[in-house]
C-alpha atoms as a PDB file:
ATOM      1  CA  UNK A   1       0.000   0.000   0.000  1.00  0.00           C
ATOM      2  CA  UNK A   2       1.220   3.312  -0.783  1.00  0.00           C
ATOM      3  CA  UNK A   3       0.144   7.077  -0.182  1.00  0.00           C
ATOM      4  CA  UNK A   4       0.354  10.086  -2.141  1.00  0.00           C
ATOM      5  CA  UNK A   5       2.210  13.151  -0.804  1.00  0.00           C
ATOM      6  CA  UNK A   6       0.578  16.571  -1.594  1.00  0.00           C
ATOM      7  CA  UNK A   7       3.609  17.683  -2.693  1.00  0.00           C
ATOM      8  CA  UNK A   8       2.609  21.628  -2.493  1.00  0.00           C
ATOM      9  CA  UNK A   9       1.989  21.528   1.761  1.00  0.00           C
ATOM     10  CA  UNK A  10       4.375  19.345   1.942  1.00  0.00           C
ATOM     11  CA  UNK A  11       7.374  20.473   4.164  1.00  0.00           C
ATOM     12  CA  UNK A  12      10.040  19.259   1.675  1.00  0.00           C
ATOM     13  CA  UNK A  13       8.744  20.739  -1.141  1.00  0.00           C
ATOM     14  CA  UNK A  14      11.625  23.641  -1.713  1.00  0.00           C
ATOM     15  CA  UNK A  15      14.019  20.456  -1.626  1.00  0.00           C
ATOM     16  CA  UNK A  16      12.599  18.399  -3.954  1.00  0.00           C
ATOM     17  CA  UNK A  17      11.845  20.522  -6.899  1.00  0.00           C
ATOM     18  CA  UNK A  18      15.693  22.105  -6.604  1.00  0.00           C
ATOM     19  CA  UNK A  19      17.046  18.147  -6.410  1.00  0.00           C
ATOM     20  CA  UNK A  20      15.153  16.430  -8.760  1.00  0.00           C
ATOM     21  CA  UNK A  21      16.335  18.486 -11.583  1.00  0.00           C
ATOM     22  CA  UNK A  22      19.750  17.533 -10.983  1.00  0.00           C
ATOM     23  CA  UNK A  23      21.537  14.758 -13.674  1.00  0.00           C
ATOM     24  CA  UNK A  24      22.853  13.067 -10.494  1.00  0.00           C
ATOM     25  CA  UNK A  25      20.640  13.364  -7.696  1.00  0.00           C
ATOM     26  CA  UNK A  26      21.854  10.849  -5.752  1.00  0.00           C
ATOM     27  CA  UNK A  27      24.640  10.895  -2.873  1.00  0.00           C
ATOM     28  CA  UNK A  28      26.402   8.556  -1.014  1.00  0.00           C
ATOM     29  CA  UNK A  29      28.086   8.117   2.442  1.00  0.00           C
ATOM     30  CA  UNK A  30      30.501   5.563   3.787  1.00  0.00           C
ATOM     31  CA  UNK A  31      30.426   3.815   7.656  1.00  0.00           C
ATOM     32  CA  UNK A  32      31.799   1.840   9.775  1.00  0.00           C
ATOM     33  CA  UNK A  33      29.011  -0.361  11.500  1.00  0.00           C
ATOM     34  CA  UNK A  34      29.470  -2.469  14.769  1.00  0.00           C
ATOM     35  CA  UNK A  35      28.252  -6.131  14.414  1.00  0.00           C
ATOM     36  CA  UNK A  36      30.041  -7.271  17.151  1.00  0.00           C
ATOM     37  CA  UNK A  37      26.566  -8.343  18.774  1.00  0.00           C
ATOM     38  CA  UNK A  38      25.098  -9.570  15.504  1.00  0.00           C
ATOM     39  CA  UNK A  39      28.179 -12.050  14.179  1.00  0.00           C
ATOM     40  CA  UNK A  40      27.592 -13.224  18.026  1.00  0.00           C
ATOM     41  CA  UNK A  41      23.977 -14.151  17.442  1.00  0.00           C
ATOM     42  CA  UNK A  42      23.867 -15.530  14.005  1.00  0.00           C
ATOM     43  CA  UNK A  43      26.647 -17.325  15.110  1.00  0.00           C
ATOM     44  CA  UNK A  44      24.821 -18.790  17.945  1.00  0.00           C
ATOM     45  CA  UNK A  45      21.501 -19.733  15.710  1.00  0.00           C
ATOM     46  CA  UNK A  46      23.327 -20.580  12.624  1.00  0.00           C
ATOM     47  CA  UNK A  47      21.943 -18.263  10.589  1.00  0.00           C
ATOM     48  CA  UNK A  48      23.118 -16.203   7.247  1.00  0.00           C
ATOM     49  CA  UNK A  49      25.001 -12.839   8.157  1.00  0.00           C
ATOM     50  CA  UNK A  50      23.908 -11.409   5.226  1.00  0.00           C
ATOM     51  CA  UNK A  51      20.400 -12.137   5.465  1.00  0.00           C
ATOM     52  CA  UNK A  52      20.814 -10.880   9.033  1.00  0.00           C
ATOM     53  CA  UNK A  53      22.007  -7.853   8.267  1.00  0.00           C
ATOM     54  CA  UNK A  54      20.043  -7.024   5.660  1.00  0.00           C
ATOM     55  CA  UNK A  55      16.955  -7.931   7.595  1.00  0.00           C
ATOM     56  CA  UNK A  56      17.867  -4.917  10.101  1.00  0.00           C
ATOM     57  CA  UNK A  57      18.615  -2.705   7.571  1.00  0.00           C
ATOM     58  CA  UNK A  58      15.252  -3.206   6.159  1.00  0.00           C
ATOM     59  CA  UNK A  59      13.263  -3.037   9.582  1.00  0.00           C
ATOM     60  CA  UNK A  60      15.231   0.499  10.198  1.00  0.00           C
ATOM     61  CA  UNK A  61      13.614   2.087   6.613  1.00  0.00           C
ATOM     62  CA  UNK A  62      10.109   0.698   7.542  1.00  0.00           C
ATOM     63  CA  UNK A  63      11.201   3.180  10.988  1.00  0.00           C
ATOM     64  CA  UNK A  64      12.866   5.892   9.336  1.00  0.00           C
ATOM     65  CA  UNK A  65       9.761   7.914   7.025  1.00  0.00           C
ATOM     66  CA  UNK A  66      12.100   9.264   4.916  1.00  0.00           C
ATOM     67  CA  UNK A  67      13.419   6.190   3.163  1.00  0.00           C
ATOM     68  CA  UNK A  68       9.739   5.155   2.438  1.00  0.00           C
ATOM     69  CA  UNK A  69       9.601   8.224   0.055  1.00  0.00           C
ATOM     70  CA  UNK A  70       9.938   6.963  -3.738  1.00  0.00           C
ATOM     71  CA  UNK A  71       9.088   8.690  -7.415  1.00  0.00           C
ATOM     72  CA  UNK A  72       6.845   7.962  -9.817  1.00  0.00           C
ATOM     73  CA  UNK A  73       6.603  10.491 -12.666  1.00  0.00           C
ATOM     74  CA  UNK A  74       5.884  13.859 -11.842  1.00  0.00           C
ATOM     75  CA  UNK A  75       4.583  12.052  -8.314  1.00  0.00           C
ATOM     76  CA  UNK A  76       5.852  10.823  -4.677  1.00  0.00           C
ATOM     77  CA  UNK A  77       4.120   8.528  -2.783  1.00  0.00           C
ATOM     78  CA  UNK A  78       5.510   6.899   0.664  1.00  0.00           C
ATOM     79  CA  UNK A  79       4.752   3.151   1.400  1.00  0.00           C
ATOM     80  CA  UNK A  80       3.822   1.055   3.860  1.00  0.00           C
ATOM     81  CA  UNK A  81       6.596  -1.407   3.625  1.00  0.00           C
ATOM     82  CA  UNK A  82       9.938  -1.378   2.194  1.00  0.00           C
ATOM     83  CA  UNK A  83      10.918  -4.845   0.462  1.00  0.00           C
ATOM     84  CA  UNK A  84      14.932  -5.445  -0.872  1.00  0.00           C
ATOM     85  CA  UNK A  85      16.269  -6.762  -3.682  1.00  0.00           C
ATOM     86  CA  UNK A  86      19.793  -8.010  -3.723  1.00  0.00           C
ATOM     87  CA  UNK A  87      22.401  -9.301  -5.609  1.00  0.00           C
ATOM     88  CA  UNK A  88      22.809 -13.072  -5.161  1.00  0.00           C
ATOM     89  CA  UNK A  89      25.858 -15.430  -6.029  1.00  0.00           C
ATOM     90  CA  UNK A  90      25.868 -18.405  -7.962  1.00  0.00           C
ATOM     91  CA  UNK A  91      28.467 -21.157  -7.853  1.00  0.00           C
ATOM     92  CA  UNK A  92      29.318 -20.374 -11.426  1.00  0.00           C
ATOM     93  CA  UNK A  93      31.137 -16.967 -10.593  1.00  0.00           C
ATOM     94  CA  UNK A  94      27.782 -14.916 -12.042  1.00  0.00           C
ATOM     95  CA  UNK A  95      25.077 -13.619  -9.968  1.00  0.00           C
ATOM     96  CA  UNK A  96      21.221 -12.791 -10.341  1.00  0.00           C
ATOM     97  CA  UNK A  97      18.875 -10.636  -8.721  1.00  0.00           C
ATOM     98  CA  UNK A  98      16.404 -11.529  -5.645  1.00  0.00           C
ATOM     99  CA  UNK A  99      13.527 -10.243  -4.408  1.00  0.00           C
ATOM    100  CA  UNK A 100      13.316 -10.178  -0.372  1.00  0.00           C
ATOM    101  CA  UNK A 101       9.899  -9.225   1.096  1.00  0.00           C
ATOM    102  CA  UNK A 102      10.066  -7.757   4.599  1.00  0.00           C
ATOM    103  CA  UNK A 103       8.145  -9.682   7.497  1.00  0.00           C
ATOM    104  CA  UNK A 104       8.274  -8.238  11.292  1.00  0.00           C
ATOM    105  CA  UNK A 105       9.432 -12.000  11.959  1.00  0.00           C
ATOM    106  CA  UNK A 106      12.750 -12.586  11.401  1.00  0.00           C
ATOM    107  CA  UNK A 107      12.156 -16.200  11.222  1.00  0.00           C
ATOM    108  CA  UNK A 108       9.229 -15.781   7.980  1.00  0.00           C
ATOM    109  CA  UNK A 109      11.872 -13.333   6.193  1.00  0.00           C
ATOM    110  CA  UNK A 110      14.443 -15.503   6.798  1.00  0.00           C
ATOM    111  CA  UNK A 111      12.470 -18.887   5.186  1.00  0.00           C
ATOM    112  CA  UNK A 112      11.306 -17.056   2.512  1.00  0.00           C
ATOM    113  CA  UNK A 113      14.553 -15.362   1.500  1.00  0.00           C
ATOM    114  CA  UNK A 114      16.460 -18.873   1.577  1.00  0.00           C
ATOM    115  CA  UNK A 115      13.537 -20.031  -0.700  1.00  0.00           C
ATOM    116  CA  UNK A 116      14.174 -16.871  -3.066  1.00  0.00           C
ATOM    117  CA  UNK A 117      18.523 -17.499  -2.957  1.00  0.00           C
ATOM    118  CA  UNK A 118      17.733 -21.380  -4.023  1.00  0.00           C
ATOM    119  CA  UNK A 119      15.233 -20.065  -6.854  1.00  0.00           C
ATOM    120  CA  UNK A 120      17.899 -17.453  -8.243  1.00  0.00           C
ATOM    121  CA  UNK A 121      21.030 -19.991  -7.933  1.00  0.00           C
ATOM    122  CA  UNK A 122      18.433 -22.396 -10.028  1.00  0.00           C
ATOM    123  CA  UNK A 123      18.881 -20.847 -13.183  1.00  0.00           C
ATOM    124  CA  UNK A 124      21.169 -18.244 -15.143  1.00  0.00           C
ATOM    125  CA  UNK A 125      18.815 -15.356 -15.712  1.00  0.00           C
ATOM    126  CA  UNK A 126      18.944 -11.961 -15.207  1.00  0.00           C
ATOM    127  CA  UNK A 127      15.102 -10.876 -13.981  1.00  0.00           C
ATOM    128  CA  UNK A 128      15.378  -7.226 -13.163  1.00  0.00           C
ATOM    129  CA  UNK A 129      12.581  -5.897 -10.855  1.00  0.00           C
ATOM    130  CA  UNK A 130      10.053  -2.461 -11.786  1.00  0.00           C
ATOM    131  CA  UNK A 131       8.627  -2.419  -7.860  1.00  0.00           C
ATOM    132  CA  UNK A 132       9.461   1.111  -6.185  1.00  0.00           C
ATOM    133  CA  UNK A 133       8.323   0.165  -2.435  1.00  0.00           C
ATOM    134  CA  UNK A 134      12.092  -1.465  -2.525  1.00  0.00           C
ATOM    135  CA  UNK A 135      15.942  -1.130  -1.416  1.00  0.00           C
ATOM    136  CA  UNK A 136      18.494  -2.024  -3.449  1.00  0.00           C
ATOM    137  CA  UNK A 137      21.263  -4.146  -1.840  1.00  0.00           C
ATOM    138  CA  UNK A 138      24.967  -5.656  -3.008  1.00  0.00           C
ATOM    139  CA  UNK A 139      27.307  -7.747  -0.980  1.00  0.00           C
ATOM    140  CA  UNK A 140      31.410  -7.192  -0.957  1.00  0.00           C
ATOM    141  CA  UNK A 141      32.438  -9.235   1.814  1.00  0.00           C
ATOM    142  CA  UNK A 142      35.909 -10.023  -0.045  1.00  0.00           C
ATOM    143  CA  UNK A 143      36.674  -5.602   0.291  1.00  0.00           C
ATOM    144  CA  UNK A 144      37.064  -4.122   3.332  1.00  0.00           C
ATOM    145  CA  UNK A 145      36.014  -0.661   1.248  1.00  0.00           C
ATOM    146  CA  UNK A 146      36.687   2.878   2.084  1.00  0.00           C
ATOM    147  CA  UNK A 147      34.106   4.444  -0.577  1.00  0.00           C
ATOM    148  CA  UNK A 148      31.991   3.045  -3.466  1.00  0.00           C
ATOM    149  CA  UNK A 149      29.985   4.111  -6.624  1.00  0.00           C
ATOM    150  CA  UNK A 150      26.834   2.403  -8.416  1.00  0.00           C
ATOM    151  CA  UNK A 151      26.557   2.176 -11.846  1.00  0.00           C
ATOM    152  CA  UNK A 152      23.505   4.487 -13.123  1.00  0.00           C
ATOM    153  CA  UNK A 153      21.100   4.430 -16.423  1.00  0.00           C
ATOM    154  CA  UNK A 154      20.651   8.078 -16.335  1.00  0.00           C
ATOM    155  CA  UNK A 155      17.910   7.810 -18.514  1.00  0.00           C
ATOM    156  CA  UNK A 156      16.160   5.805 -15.645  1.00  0.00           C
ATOM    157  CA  UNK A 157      14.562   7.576 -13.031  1.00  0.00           C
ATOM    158  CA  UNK A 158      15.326   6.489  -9.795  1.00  0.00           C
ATOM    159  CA  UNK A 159      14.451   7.031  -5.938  1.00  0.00           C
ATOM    160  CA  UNK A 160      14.873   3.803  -4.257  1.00  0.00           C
ATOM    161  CA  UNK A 161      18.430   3.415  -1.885  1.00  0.00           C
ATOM    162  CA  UNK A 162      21.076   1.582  -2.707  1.00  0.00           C
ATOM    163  CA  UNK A 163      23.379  -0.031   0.273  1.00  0.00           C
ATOM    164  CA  UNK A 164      26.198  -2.376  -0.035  1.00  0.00           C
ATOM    165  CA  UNK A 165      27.677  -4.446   2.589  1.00  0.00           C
ATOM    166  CA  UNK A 166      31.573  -4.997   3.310  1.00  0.00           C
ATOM    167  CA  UNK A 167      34.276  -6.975   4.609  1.00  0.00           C
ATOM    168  CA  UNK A 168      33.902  -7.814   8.227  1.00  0.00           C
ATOM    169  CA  UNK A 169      37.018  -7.110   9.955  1.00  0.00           C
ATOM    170  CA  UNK A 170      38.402  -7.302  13.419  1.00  0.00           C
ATOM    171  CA  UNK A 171      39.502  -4.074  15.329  1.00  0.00           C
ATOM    172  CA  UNK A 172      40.407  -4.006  19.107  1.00  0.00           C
ATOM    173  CA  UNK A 173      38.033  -7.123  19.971  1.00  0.00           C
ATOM    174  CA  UNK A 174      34.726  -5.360  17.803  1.00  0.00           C
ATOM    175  CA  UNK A 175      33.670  -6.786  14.304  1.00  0.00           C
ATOM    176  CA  UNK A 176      33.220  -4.228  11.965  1.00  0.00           C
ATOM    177  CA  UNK A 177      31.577  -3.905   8.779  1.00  0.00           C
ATOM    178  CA  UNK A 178      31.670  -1.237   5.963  1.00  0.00           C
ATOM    179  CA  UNK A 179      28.183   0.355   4.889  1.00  0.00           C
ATOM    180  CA  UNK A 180      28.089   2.518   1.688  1.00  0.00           C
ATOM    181  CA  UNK A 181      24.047   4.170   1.529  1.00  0.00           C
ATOM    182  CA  UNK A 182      23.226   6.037  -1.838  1.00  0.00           C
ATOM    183  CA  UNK A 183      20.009   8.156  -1.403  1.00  0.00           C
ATOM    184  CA  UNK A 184      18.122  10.514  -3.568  1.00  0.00           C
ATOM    185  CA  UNK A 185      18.733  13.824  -2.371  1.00  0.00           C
ATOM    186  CA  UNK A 186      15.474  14.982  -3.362  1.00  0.00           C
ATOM    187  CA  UNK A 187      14.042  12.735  -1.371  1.00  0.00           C
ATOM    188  CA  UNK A 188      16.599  12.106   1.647  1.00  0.00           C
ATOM    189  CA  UNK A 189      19.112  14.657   3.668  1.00  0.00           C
ATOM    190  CA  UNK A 190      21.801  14.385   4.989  1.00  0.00           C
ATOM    191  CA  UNK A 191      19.721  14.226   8.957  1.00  0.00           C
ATOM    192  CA  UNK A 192      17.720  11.243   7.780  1.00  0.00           C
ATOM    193  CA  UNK A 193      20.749   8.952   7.062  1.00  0.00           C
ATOM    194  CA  UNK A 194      21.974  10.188  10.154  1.00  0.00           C
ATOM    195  CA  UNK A 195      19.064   8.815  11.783  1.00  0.00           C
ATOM    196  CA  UNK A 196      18.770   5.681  10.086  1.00  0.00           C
ATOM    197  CA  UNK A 197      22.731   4.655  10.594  1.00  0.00           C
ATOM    198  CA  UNK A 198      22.096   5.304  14.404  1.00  0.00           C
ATOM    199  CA  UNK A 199      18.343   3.109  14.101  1.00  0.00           C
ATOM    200  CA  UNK A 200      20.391   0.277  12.403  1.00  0.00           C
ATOM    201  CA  UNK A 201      22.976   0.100  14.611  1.00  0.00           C
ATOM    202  CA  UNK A 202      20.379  -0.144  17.782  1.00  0.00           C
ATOM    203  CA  UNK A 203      18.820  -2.900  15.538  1.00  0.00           C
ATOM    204  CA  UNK A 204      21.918  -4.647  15.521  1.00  0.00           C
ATOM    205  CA  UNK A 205      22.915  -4.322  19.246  1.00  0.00           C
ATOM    206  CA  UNK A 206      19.451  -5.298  20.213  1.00  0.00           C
ATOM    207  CA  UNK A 207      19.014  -8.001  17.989  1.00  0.00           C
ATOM    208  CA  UNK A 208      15.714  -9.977  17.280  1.00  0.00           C
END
């Protein structure tokens, strides 16, 4: 379900007509997350990391209003619930793209998202999703990265976030992770990532 803004009484509505005219709207920061207490727990239940951590990313943009925000046309609606979609690896060296509905339960995202990795490793296609209500994730767990850029289809208009996991590394007894978040500035400030790296992290020291 999804709601249309009224764009004119709307409080951001000096920011987004000056930022959706730009070529290259979007903008990306770089940080270091703890997952000291998450590595613990998946460890403990023998869970995926990955799916783990992208589970809590996706709880804190169904918290934080700002990354429900998306484009359509001359439009913006917010949603109800943000879903992901994610790179996933196949034992041939390619990849293919999955589609990860959010559930409050860990346990339901997590059997369904297992179900969707076996259905993408099952074949060699390339099936390329139109939903908006959605996040866009990528995995690097080989890079312990400092920075990173997305490759962009100008001619595509686009709203949704893009975050990419790291390398997990050890430093002074924590495990850390890399996060790179690419927004739409006409959608998303600089306060609302701010918000949303500090409701992720409680996510992640809290757990499930």
């Amino acid at each position: 379900m999804k709601q249309q803004v009224d764009i004119n009484n709307w409080i951001r509505k000096e920011h987004y007509n000056f930022f959706k005219t730009f070529e290259e709207p979007y903008y990306g920061v770089n940080v270091d997350i703890d997952v000291t207490a998450a590595y613990k727990f998946v460890k403990q239940n023998g869970i995926s990391f990955f799916l783990y951590t992208m589970y809590q990313s996706l709880a804190a943009s169904q918290i934080i209003e700002a990354f429900r925000y998306r484009m359509e046309g001359d439009e913006v609606f917010i949603y109800d619930r943000i879903d992901g979609e994610s790179t996933v690896p196949r034992a041939n060296g390619t990849f293919g793209f999955g589609s990860f509905q959010f559930y409050p339960s860990f346990e339901d995202f997590n059997t369904e998202a297992i179900r969707e990795i076996t259905r993408v490793q099952s074949n060699n296609l390339l099936e390329l999703s139109t939903v908006n209500n959605t996040i866009r994730y990528s995995s690097l767990p080989w890079l312990n990265f400092t920075a990173l850029s997305h490759a962009r289809k100008f001619s595509f208009v686009d709203s949704c976030p893009k975050i990419s996991f790291g390398k997990m590394t050890d430093r002074h007894g924590k495990r850390i992770m890399p996060l790179s978040i690419h927004v739409n500035h006409a959608l998303v400030d600089g306060i609302h990532l701010g918000q949303y790296i500090d409701c992720y992290q409680d996510l992640l020291n809290k757990g499930v």
